[in-house]
C-alpha atoms as a PDB file:
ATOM      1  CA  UNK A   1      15.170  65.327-303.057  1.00  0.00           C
ATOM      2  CA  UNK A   2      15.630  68.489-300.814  1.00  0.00           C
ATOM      3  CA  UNK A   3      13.740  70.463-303.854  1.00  0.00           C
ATOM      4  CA  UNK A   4      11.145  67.892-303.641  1.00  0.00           C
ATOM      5  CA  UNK A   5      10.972  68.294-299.791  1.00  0.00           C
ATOM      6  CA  UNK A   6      10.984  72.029-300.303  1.00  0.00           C
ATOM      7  CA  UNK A   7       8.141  71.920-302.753  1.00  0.00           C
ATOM      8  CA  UNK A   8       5.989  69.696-300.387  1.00  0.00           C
ATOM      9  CA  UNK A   9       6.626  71.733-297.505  1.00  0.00           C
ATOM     10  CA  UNK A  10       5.572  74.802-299.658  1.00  0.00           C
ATOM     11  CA  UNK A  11       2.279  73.129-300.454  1.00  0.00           C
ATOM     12  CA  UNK A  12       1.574  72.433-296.901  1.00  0.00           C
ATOM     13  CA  UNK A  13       2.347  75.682-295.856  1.00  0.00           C
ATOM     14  CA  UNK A  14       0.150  77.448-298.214  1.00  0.00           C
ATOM     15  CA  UNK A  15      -3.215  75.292-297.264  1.00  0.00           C
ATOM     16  CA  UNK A  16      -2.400  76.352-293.591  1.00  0.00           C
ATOM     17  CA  UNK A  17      -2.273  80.017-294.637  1.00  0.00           C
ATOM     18  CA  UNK A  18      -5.234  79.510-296.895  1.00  0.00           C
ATOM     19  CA  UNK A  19      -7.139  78.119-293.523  1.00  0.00           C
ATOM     20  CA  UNK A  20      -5.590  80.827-291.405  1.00  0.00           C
ATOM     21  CA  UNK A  21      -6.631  83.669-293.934  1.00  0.00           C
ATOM     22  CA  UNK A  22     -10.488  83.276-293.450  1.00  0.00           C
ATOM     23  CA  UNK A  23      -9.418  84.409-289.382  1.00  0.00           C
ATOM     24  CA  UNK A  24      -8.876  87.181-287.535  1.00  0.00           C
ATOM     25  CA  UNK A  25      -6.651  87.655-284.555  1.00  0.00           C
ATOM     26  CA  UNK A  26      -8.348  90.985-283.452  1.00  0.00           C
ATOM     27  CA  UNK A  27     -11.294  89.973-281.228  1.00  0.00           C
ATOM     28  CA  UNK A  28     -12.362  92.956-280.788  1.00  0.00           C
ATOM     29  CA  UNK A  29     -12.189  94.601-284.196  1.00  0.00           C
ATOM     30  CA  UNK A  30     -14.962  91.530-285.486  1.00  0.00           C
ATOM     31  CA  UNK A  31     -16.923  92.022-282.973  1.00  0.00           C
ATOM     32  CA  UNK A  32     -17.898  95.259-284.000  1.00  0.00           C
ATOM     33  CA  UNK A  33     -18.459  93.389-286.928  1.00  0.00           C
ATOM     34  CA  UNK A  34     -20.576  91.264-285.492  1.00  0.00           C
ATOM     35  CA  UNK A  35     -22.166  94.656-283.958  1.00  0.00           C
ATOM     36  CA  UNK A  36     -23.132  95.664-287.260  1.00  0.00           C
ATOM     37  CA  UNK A  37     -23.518  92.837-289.665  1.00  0.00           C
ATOM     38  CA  UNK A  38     -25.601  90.970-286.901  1.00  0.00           C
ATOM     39  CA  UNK A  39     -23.864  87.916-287.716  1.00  0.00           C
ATOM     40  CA  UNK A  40     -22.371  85.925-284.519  1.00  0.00           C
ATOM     41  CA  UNK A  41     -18.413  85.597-284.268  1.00  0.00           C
ATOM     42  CA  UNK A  42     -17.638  82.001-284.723  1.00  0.00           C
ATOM     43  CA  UNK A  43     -14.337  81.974-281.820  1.00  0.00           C
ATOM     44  CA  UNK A  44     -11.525  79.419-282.099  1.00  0.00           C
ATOM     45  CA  UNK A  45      -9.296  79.203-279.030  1.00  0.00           C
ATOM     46  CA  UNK A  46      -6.241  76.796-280.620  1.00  0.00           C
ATOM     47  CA  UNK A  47      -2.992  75.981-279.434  1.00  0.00           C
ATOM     48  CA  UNK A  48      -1.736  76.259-283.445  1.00  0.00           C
ATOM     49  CA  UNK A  49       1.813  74.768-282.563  1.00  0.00           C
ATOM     50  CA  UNK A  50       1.211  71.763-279.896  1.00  0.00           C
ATOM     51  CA  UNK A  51      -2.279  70.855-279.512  1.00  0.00           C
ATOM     52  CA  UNK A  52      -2.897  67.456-282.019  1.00  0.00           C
ATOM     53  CA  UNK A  53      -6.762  67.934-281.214  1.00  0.00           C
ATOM     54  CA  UNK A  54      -6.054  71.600-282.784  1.00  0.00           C
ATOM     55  CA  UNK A  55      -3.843  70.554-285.795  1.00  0.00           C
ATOM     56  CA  UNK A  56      -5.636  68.119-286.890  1.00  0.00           C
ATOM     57  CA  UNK A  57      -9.057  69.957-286.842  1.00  0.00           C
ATOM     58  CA  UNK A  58      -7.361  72.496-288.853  1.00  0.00           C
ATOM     59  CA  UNK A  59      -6.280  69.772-291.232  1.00  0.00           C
ATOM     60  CA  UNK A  60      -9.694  68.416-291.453  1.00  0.00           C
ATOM     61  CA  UNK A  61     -12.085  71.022-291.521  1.00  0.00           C
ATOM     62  CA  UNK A  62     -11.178  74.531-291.056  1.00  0.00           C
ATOM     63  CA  UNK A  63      -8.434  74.304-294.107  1.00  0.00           C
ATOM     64  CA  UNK A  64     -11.316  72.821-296.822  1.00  0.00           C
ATOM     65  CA  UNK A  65     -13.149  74.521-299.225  1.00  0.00           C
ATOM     66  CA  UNK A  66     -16.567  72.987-297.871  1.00  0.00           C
ATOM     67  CA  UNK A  67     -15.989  74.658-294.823  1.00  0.00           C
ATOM     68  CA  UNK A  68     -14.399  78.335-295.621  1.00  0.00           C
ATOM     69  CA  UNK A  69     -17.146  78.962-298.417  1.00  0.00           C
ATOM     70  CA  UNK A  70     -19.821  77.719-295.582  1.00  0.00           C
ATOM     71  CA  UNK A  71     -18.073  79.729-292.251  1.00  0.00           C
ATOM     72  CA  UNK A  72     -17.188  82.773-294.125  1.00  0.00           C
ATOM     73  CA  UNK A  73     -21.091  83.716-295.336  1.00  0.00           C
ATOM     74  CA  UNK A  74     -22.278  82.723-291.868  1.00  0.00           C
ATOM     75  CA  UNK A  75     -20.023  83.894-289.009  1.00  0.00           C
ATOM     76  CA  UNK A  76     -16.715  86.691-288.252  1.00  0.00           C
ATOM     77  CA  UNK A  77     -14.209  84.610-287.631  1.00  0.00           C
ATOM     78  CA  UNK A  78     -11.898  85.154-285.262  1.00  0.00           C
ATOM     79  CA  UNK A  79      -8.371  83.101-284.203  1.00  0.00           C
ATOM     80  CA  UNK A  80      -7.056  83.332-280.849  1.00  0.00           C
ATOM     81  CA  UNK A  81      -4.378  81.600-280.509  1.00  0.00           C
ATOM     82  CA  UNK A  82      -1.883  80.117-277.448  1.00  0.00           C
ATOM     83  CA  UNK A  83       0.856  78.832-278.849  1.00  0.00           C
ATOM     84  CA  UNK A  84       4.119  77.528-277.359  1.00  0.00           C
ATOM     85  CA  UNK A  85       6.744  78.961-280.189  1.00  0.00           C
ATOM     86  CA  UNK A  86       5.095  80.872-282.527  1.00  0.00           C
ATOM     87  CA  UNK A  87       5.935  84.730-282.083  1.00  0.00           C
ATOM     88  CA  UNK A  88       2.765  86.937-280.609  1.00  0.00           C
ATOM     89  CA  UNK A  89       2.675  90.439-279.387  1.00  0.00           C
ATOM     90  CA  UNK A  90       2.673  91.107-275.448  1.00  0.00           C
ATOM     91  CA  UNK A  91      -0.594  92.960-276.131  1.00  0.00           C
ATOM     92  CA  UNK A  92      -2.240  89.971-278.023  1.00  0.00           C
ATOM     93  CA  UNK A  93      -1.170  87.062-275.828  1.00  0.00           C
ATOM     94  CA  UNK A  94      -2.718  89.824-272.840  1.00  0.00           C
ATOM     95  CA  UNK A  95      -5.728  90.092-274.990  1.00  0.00           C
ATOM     96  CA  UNK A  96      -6.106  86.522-275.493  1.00  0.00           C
ATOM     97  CA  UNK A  97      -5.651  85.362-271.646  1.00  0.00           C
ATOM     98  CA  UNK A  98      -8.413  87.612-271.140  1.00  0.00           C
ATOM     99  CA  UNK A  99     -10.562  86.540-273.216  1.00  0.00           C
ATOM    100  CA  UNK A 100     -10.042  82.774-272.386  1.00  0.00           C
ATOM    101  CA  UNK A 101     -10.693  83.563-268.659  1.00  0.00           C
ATOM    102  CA  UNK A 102     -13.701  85.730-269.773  1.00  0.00           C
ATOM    103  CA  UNK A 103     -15.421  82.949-271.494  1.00  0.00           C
ATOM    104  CA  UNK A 104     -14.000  79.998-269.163  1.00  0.00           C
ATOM    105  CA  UNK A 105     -12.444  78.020-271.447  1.00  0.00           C
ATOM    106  CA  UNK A 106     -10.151  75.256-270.360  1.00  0.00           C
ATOM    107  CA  UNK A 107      -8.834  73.036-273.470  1.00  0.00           C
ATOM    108  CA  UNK A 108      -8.320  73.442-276.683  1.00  0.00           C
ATOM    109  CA  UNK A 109      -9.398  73.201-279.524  1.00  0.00           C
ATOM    110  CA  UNK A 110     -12.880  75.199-278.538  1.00  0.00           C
ATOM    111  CA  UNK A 111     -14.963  76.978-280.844  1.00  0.00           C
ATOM    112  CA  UNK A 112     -17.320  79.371-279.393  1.00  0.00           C
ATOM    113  CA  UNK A 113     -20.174  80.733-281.145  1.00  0.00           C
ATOM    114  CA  UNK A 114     -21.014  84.575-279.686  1.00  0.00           C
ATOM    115  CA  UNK A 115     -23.362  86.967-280.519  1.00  0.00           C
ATOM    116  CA  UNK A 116     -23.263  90.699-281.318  1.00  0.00           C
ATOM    117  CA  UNK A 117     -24.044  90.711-277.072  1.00  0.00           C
ATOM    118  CA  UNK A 118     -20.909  88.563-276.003  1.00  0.00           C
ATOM    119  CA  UNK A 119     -23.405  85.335-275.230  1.00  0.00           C
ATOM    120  CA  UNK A 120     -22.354  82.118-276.360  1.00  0.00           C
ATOM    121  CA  UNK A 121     -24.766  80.954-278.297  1.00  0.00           C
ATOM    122  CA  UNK A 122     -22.891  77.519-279.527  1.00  0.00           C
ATOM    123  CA  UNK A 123     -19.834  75.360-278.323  1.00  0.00           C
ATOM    124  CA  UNK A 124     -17.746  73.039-279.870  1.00  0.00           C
ATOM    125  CA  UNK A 125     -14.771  71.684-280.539  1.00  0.00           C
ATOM    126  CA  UNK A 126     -13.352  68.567-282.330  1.00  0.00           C
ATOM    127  CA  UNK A 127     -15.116  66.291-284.174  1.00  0.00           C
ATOM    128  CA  UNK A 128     -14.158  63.611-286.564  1.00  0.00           C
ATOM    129  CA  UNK A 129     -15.651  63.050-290.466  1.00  0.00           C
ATOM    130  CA  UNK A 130     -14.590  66.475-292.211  1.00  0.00           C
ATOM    131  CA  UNK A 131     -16.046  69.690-292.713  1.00  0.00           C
ATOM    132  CA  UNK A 132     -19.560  68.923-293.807  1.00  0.00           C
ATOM    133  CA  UNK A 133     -19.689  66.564-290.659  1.00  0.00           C
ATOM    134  CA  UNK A 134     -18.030  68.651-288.381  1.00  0.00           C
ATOM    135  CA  UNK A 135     -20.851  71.512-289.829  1.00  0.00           C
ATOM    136  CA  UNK A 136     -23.892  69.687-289.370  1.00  0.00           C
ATOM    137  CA  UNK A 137     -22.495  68.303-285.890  1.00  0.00           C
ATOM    138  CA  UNK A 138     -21.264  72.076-284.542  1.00  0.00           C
ATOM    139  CA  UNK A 139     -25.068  73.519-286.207  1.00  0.00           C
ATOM    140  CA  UNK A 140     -26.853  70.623-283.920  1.00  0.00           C
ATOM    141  CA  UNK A 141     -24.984  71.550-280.896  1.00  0.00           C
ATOM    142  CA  UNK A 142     -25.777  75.122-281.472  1.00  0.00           C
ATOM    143  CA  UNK A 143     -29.435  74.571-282.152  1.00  0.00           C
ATOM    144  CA  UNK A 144     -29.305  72.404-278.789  1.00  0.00           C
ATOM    145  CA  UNK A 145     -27.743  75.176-276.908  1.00  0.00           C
ATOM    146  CA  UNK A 146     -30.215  77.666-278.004  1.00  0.00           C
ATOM    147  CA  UNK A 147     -33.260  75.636-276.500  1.00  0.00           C
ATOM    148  CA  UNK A 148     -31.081  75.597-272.738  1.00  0.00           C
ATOM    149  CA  UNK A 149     -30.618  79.195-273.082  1.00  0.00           C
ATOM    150  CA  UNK A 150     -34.430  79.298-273.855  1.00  0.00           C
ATOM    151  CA  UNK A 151     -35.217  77.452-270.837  1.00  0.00           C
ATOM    152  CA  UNK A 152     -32.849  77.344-268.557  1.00  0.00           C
ATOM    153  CA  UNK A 153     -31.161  80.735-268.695  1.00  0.00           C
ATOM    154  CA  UNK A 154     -32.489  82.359-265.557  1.00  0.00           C
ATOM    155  CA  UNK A 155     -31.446  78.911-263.568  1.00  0.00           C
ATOM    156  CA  UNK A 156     -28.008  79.496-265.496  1.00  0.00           C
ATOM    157  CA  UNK A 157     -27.748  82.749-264.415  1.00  0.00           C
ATOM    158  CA  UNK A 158     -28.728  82.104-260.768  1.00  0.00           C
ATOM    159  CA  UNK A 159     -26.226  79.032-260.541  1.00  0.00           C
ATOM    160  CA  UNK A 160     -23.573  81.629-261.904  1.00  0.00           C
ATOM    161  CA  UNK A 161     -23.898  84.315-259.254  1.00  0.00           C
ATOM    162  CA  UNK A 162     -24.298  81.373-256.538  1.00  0.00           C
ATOM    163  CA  UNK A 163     -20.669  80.405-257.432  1.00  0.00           C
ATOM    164  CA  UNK A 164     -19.280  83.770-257.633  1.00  0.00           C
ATOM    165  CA  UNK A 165     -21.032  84.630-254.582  1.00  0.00           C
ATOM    166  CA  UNK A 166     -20.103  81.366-252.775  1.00  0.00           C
ATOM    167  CA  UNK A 167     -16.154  81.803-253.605  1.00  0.00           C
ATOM    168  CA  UNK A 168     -15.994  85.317-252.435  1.00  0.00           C
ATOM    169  CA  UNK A 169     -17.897  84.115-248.825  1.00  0.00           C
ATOM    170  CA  UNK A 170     -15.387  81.530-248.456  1.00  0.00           C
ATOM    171  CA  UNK A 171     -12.485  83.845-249.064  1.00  0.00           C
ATOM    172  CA  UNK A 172     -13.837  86.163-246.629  1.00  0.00           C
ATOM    173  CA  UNK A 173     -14.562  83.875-243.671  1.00  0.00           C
ATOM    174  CA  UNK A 174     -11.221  82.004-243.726  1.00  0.00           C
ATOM    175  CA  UNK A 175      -9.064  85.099-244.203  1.00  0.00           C
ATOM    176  CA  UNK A 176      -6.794  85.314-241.102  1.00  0.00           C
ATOM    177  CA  UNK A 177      -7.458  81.367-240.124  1.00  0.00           C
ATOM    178  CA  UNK A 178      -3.622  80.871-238.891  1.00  0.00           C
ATOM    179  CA  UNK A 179      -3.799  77.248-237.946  1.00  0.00           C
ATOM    180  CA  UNK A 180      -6.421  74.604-238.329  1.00  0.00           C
ATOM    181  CA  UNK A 181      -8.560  75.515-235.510  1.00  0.00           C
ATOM    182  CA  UNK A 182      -9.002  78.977-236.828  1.00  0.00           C
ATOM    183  CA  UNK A 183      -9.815  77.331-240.009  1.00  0.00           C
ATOM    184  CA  UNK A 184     -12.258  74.906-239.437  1.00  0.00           C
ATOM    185  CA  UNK A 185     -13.984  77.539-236.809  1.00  0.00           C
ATOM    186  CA  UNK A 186     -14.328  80.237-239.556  1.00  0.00           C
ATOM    187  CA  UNK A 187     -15.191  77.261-242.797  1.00  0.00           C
ATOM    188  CA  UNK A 188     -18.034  75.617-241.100  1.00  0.00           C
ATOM    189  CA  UNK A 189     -20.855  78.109-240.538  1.00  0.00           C
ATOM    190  CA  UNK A 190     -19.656  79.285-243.913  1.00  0.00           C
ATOM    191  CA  UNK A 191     -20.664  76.469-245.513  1.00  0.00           C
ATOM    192  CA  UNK A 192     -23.615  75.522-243.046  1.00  0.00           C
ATOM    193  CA  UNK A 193     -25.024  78.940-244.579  1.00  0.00           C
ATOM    194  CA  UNK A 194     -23.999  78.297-248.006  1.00  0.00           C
ATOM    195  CA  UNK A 195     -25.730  74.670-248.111  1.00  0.00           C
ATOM    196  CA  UNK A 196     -28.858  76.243-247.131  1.00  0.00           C
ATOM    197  CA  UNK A 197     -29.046  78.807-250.296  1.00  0.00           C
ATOM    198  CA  UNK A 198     -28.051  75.702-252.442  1.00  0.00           C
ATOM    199  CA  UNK A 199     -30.764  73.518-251.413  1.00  0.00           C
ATOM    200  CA  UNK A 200     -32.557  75.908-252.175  1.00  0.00           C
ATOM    201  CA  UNK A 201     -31.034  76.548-255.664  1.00  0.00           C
ATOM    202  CA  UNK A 202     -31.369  72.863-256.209  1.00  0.00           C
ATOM    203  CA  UNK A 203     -35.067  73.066-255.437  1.00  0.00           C
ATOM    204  CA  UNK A 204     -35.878  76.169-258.285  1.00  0.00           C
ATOM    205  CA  UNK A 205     -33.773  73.481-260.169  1.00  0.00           C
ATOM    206  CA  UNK A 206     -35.784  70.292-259.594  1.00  0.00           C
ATOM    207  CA  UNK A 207     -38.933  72.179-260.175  1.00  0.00           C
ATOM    208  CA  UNK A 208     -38.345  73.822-263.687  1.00  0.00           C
ATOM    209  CA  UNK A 209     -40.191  71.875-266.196  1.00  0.00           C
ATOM    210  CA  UNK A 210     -38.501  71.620-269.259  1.00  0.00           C
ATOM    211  CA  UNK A 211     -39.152  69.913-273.115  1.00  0.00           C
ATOM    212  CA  UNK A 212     -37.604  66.524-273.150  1.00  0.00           C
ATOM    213  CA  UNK A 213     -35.040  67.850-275.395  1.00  0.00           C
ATOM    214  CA  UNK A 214     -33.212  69.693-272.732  1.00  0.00           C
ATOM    215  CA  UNK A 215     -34.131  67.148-269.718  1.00  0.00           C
ATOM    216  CA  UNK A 216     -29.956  66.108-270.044  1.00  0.00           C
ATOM    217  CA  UNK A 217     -28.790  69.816-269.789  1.00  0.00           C
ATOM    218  CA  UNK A 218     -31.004  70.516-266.564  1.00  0.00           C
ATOM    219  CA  UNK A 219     -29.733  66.853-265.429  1.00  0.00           C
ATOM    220  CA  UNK A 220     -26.175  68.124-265.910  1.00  0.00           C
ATOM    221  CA  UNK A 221     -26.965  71.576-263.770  1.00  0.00           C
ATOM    222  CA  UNK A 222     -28.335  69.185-260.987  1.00  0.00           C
ATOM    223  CA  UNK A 223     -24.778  66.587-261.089  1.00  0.00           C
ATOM    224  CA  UNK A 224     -22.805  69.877-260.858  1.00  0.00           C
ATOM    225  CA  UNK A 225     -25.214  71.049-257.868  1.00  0.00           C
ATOM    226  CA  UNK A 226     -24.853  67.880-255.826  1.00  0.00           C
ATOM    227  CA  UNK A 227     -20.971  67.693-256.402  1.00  0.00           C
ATOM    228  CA  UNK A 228     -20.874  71.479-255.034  1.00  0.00           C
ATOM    229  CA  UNK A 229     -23.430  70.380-251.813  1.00  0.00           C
ATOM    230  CA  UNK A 230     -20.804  67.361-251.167  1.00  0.00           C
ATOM    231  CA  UNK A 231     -18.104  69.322-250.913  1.00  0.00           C
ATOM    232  CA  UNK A 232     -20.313  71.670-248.457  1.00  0.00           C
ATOM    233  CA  UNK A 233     -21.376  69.116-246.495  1.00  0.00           C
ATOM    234  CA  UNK A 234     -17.688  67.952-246.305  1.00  0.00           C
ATOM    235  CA  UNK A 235     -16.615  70.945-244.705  1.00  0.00           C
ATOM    236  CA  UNK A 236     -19.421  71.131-242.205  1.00  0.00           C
ATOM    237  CA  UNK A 237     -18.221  67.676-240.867  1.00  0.00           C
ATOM    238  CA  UNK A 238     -14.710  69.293-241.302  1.00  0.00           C
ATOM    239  CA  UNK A 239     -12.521  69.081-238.002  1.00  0.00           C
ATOM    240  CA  UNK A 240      -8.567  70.785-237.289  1.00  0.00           C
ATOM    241  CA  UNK A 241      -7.728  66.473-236.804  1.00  0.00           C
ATOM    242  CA  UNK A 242      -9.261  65.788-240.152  1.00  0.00           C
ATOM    243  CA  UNK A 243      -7.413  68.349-241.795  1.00  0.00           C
ATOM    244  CA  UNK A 244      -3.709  66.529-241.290  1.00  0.00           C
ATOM    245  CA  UNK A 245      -0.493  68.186-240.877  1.00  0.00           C
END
């Protein structure tokens, strides 16, 4: 029996090497790949050891024939991995926390698709029916992404540096608020001027005239808009009674 056990464990084993082989673990060395072949890097961020989502796409998809003949003529593929007990170098687990906060990702599994410029061109993650499935879902999504970035890059872009912007106001104007007078003194004509640059935002929004295709992404942008102008116009009507203890 414990031969048995040791033969079947064997045989798993090996088809999760055989799906690990096709990957890299050094980001950087496929993107210069990428840089030269001119082929995007297809980017799995996994939690190997604990994440079901990740284990079983690996079981699925990324461990079948269908898919490693398919991924491996189409895309460098690259592995970066967050596990909770599998050994990693200081220098790679550094490397990969970068690269997570680089690209914003929050949950695993998520497969980016990036080009030779460090743009995501596709996003995915996990998907149910097997590799050919899973293929003809993740090339959909990518083709889908591709017409946003078309249309809607410059709005992307502009929503972006708004948020980055915004944060580093807010940090600024509250910085040395000691008690909750302080506070809401320095938060609300923060936000007062803040509300007016995303009304505008919202407007440039509203107005963009896109193909029916992308009408959900640019309805998206607008959701994410109007939760950010609530919030705004939530600290406006702030006061230090409000606030609590």
């Amino acid at each position: 029996m414990k031969k048995l056990m040791g033969i079947v464990a064997a045989t798993m084993l090996a088809g999760v090497t055989m799906a690990n082989d096709i990957f890299t673990t050094d980001y950087d060395a496929a993107l210069k790949r990428a840089q030269t072949s001119g082929r995007p890097m297809f980017v799995l961020f996994t939690g190997s050891d604990w994440c079901g989502w990740c284990i079983k796409l690996e079981g699925e998809v990324f461990s079948k024939d269908e898919f490693i003949k398919e991924a491996t003529n189409r895309w460098e593929m690259v592995m970066l991995d967050f596990p909770s007990k599998k050994p990693q170098s200081e220098e790679l687990k550094k490397r990969n926390q970068e690269l997570a906060k680089k690209y914003g990702v929050r949950g695993y599994p998520t497969v980016l698709l990036v080009d030779k410029n460090e743009t995501v061109i596709g996003e995915g993650g996990y998907h149910e029916g097997g590799p050919v499935k899973w293929l003809e879902w993740f090339d959909a999504k990518t083709k889908f992404g591709a017409m946003v970035a078309q249309h809607l890059a410059a709005e992307k872009k502009a929503i972006d540096k708004f948020t980055k912007d915004s944060q580093r106001a807010y940090r600024k104007a509250v910085k040395g608020a000691k008690d909750r007078v302080a506070y809401c003194a320095a938060v609300k004509p923060f936000a007062e001027k803040e509300l007016v640059k995303l009304n505008e935002l919202i407007g440039k929004v509203k107005s963009k005239e896109v193909p029916a295709e992308v009408e959900p992404a640019k309805k998206d942008m607008l959701d994410q808009l109007e939760e950010t102008r609530v919030t705004l116009e939530g600290l406006v009507k702030i006061t230090p009674e409000g606030l609590g203890e």
